[in-house]
C-alpha atoms as a PDB file:
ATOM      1  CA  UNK A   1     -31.960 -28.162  -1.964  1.00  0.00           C
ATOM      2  CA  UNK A   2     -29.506 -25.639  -0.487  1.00  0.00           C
ATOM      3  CA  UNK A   3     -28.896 -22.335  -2.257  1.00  0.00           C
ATOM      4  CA  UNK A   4     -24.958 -21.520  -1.975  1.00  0.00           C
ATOM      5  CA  UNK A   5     -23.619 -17.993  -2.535  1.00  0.00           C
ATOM      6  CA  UNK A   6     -20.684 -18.016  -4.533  1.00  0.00           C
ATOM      7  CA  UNK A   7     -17.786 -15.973  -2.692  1.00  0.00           C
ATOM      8  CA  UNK A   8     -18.009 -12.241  -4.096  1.00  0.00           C
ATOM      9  CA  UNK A   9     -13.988 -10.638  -3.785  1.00  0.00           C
ATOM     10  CA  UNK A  10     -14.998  -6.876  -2.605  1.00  0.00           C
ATOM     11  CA  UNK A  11     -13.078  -5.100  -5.712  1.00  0.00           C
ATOM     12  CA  UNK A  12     -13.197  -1.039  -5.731  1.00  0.00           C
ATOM     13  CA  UNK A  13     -15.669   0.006  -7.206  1.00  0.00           C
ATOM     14  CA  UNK A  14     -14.110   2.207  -9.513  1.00  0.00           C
ATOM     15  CA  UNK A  15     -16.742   5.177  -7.679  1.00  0.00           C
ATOM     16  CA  UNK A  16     -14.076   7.662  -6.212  1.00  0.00           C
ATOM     17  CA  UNK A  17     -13.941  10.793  -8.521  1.00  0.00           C
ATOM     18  CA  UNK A  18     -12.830   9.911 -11.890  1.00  0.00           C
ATOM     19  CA  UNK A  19      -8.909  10.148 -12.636  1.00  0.00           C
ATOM     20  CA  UNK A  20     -10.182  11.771 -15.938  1.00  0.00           C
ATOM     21  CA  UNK A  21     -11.802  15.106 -13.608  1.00  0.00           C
ATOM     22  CA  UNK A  22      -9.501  18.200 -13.859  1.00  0.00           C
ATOM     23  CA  UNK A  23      -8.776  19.318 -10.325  1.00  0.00           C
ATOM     24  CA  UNK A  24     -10.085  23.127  -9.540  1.00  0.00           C
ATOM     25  CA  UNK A  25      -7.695  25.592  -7.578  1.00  0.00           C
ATOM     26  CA  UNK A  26      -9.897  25.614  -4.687  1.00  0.00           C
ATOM     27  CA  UNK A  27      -9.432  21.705  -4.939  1.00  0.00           C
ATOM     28  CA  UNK A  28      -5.691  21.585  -5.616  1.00  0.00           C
ATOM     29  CA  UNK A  29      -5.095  23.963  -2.888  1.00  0.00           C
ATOM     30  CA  UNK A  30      -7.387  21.754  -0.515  1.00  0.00           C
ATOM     31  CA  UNK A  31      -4.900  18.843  -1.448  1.00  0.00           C
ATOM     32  CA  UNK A  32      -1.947  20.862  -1.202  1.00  0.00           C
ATOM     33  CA  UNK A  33      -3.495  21.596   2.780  1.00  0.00           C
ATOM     34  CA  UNK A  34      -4.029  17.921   3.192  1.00  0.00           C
ATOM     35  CA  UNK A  35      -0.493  16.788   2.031  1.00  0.00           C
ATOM     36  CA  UNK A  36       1.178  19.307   4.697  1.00  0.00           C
ATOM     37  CA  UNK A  37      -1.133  18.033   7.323  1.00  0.00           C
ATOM     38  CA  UNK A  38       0.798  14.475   6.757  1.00  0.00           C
ATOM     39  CA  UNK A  39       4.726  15.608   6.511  1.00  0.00           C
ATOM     40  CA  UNK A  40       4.187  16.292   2.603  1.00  0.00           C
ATOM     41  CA  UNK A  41       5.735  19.270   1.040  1.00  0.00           C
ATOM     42  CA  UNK A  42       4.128  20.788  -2.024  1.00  0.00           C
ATOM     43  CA  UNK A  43       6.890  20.299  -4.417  1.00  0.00           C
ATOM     44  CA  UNK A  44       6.049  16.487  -4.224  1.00  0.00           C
ATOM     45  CA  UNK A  45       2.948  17.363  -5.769  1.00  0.00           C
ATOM     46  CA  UNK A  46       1.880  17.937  -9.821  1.00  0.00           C
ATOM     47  CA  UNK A  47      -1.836  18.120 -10.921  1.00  0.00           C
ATOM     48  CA  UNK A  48      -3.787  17.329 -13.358  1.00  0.00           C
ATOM     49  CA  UNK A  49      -0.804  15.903 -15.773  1.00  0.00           C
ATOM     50  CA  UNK A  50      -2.416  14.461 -18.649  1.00  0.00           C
ATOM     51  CA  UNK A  51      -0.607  11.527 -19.639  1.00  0.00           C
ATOM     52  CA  UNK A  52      -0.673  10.046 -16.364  1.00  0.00           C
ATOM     53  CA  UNK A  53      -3.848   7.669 -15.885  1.00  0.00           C
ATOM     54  CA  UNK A  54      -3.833   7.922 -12.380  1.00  0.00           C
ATOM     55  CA  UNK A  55      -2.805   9.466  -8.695  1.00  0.00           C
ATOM     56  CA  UNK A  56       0.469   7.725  -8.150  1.00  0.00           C
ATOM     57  CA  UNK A  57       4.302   8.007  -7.245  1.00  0.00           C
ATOM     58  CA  UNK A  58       6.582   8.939  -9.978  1.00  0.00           C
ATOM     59  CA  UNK A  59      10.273   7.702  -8.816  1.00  0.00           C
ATOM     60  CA  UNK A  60      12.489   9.279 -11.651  1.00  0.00           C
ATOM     61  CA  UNK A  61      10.727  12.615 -10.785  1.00  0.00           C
ATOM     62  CA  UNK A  62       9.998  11.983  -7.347  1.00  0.00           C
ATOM     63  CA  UNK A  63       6.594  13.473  -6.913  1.00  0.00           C
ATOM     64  CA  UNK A  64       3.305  12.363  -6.686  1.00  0.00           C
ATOM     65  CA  UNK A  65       0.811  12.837  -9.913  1.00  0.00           C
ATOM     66  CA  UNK A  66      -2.288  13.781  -8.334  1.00  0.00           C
ATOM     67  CA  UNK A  67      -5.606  13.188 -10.435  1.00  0.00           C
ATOM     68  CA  UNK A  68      -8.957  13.355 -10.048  1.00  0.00           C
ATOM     69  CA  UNK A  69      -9.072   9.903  -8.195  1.00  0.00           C
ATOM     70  CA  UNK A  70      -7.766  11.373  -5.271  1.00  0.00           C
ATOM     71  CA  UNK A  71     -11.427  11.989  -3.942  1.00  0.00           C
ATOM     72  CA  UNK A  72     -12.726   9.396  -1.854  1.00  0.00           C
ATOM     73  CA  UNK A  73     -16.275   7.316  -2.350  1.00  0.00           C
ATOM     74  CA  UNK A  74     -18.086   7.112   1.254  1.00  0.00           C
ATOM     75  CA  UNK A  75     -20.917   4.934  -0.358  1.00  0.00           C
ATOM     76  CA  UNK A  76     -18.565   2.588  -1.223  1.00  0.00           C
ATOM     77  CA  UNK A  77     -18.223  -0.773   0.959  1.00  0.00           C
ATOM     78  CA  UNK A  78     -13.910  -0.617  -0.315  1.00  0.00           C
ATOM     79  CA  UNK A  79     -11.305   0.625   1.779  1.00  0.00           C
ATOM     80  CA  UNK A  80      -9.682   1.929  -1.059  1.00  0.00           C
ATOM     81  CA  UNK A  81     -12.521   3.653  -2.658  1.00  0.00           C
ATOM     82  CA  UNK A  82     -13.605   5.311   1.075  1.00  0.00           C
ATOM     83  CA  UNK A  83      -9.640   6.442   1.730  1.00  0.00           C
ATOM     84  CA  UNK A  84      -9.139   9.841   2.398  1.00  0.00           C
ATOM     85  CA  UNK A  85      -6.931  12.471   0.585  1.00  0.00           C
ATOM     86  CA  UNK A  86      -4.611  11.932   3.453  1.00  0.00           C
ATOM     87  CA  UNK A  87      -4.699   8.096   3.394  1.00  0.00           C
ATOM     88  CA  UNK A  88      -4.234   8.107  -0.581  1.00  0.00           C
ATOM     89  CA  UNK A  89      -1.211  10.443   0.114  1.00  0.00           C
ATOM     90  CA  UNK A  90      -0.111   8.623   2.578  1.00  0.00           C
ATOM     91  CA  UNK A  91       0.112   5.462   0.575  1.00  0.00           C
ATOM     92  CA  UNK A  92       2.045   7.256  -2.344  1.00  0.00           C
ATOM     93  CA  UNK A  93       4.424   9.138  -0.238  1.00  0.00           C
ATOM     94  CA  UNK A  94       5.000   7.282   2.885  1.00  0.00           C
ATOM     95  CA  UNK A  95       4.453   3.491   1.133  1.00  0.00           C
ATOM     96  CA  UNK A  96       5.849   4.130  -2.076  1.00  0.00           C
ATOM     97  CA  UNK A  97       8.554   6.570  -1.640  1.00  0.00           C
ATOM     98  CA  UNK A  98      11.163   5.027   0.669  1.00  0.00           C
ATOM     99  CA  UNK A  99      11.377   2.435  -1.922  1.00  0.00           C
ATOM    100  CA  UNK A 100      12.477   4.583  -5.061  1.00  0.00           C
ATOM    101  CA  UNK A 101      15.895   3.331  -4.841  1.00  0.00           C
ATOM    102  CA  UNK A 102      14.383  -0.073  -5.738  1.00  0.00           C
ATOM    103  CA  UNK A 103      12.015   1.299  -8.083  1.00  0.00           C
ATOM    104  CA  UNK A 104      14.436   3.202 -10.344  1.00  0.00           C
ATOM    105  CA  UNK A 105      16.475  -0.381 -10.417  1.00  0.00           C
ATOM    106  CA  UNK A 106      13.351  -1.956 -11.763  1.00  0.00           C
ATOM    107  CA  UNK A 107      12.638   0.789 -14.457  1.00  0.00           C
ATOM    108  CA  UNK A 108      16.354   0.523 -15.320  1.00  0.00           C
ATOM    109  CA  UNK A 109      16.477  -3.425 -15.811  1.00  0.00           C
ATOM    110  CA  UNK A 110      13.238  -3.068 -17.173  1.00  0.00           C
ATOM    111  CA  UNK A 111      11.323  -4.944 -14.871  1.00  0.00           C
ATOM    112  CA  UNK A 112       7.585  -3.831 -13.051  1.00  0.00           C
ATOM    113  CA  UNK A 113       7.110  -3.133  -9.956  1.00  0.00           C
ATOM    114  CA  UNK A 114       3.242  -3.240 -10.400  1.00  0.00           C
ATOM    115  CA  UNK A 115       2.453  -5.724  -8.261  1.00  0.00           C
ATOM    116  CA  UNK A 116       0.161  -6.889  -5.444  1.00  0.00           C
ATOM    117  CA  UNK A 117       2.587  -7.141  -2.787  1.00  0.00           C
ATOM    118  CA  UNK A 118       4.365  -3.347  -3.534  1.00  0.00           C
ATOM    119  CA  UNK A 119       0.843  -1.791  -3.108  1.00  0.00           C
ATOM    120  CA  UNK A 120       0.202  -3.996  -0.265  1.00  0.00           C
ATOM    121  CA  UNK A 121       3.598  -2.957   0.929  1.00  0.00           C
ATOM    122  CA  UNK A 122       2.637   0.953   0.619  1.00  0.00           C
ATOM    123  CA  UNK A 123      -0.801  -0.017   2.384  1.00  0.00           C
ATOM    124  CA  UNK A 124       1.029  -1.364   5.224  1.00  0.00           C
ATOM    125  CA  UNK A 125       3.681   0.541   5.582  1.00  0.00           C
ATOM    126  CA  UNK A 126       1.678   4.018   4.945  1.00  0.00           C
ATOM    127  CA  UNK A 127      -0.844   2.930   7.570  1.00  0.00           C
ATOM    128  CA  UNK A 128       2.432   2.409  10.537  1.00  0.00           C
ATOM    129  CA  UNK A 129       4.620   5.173   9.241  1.00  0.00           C
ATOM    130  CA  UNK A 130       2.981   8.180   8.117  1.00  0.00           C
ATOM    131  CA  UNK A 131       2.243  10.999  10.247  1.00  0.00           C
ATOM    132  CA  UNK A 132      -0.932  12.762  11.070  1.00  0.00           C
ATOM    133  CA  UNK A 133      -3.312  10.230  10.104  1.00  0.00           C
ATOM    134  CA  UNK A 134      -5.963   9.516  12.648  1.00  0.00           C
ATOM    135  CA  UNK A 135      -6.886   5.849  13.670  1.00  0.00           C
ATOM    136  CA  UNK A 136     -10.028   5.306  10.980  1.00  0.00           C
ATOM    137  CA  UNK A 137      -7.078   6.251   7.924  1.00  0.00           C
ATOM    138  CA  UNK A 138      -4.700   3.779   9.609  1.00  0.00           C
ATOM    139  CA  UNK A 139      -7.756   1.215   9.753  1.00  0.00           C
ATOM    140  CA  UNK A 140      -8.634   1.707   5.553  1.00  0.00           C
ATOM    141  CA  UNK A 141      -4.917   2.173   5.106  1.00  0.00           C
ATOM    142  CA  UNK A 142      -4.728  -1.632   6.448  1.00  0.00           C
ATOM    143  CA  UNK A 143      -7.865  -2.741   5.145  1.00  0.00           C
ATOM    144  CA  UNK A 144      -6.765  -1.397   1.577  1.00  0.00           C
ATOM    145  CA  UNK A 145      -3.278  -4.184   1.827  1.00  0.00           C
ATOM    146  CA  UNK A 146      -5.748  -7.015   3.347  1.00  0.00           C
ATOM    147  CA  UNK A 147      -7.911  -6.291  -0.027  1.00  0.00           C
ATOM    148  CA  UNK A 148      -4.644  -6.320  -2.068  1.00  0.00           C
ATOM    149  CA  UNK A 149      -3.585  -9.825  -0.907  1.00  0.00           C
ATOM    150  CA  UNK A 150      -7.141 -10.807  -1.188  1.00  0.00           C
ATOM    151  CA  UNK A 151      -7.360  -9.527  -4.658  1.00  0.00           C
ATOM    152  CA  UNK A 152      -4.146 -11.163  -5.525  1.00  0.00           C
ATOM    153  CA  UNK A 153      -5.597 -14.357  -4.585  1.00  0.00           C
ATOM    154  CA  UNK A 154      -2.872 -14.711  -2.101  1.00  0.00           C
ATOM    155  CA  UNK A 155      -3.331 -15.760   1.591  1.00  0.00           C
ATOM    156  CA  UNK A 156      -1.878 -13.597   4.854  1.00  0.00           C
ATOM    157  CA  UNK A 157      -1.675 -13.648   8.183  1.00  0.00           C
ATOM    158  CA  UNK A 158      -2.453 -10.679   9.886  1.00  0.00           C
ATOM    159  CA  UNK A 159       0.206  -9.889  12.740  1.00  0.00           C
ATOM    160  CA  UNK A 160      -0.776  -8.243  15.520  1.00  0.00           C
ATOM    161  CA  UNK A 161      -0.097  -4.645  14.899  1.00  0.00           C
ATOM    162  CA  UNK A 162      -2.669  -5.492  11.792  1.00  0.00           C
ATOM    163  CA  UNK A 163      -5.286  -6.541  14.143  1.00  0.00           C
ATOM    164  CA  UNK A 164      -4.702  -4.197  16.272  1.00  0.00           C
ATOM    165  CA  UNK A 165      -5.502  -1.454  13.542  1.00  0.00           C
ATOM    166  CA  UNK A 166      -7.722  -3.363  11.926  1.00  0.00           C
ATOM    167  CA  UNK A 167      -9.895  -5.211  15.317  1.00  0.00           C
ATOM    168  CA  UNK A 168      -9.031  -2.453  17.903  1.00  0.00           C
ATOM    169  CA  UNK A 169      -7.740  -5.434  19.880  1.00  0.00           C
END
């Protein structure tokens, strides 16, 4: 008798630091560093807000709401969970951002924009647009929207600038 492994999806595994941790001033300013590196300035940027659950784009305000999460998890086999602060920014900024015209149309007609192919969108699209990134932040920034569609259940085809990033080839 054969012994079959049932296909494991490779979710996060929820081990980057917790959105709940309160970002230090050594920390924030480390962030604040990071985001400048990429083309960010620091008025896109609030900390530690509360009643936000997690680092994300805000399009009404237009900043980014940067929590705890922001930390990456090297031990992690995820692309998302091994990200950098860069790559995260990256994907909120330079993914989510040029769509905000879109998004405030959604919040106004009260539809979501929570979906797997907007953050495989700001995967992608972070991962060819945003500056300063080196080539392994490109590579997890493409990984991250393979594991989106993945997650989603739904099936891609890479093109080649994907496998390019992704292969080196």
């Amino acid at each position: 008798m054969s012994t079959m492994t049932k296909f494991e999806p490779k979710f996060p595994s929820g081990n980057r630091m917790p959105a709940y941790y309160e970002l230090r001033d050594y920390e924030i300013q480390r962030i604040i560093e990071e985001a400048e590196a990429i083309g960010i300035a620091s008025r896109y940027l609030r900390f530690n807000n509360p009643n936000i659950g997690s680092t994300s784009y805000h399009p009404r305000l237009d900043i980014i709401n940067i929590k705890g999460n922001i930390f990456p998890d090297l031990r992690s086999p995820h692309p998302r969970d091994m990200m950098s602060i860069k790559a995260v920014l990256a994907h909120e900024f330079y993914g989510h951002r040029p769509y905000r015209a879109q998004y405030l149309l959604e919040i106004e007609q009260g539809t979501s924009r929570d979906t797997w192919n907007d953050e495989f969108r700001a995967s992608y699209m972070a991962a060819l647009n945003a500056p300063g990134l080196d080539d392994a932040e490109r590579r997890l920034l493409m990984l991250d929207a393979v594991e989106r569609a993945r997650e989603a259940h739904m099936a891609i085809r890479p093109n080649r600038i994907m496998r390019v990033m992704i292969y080196g080839y």
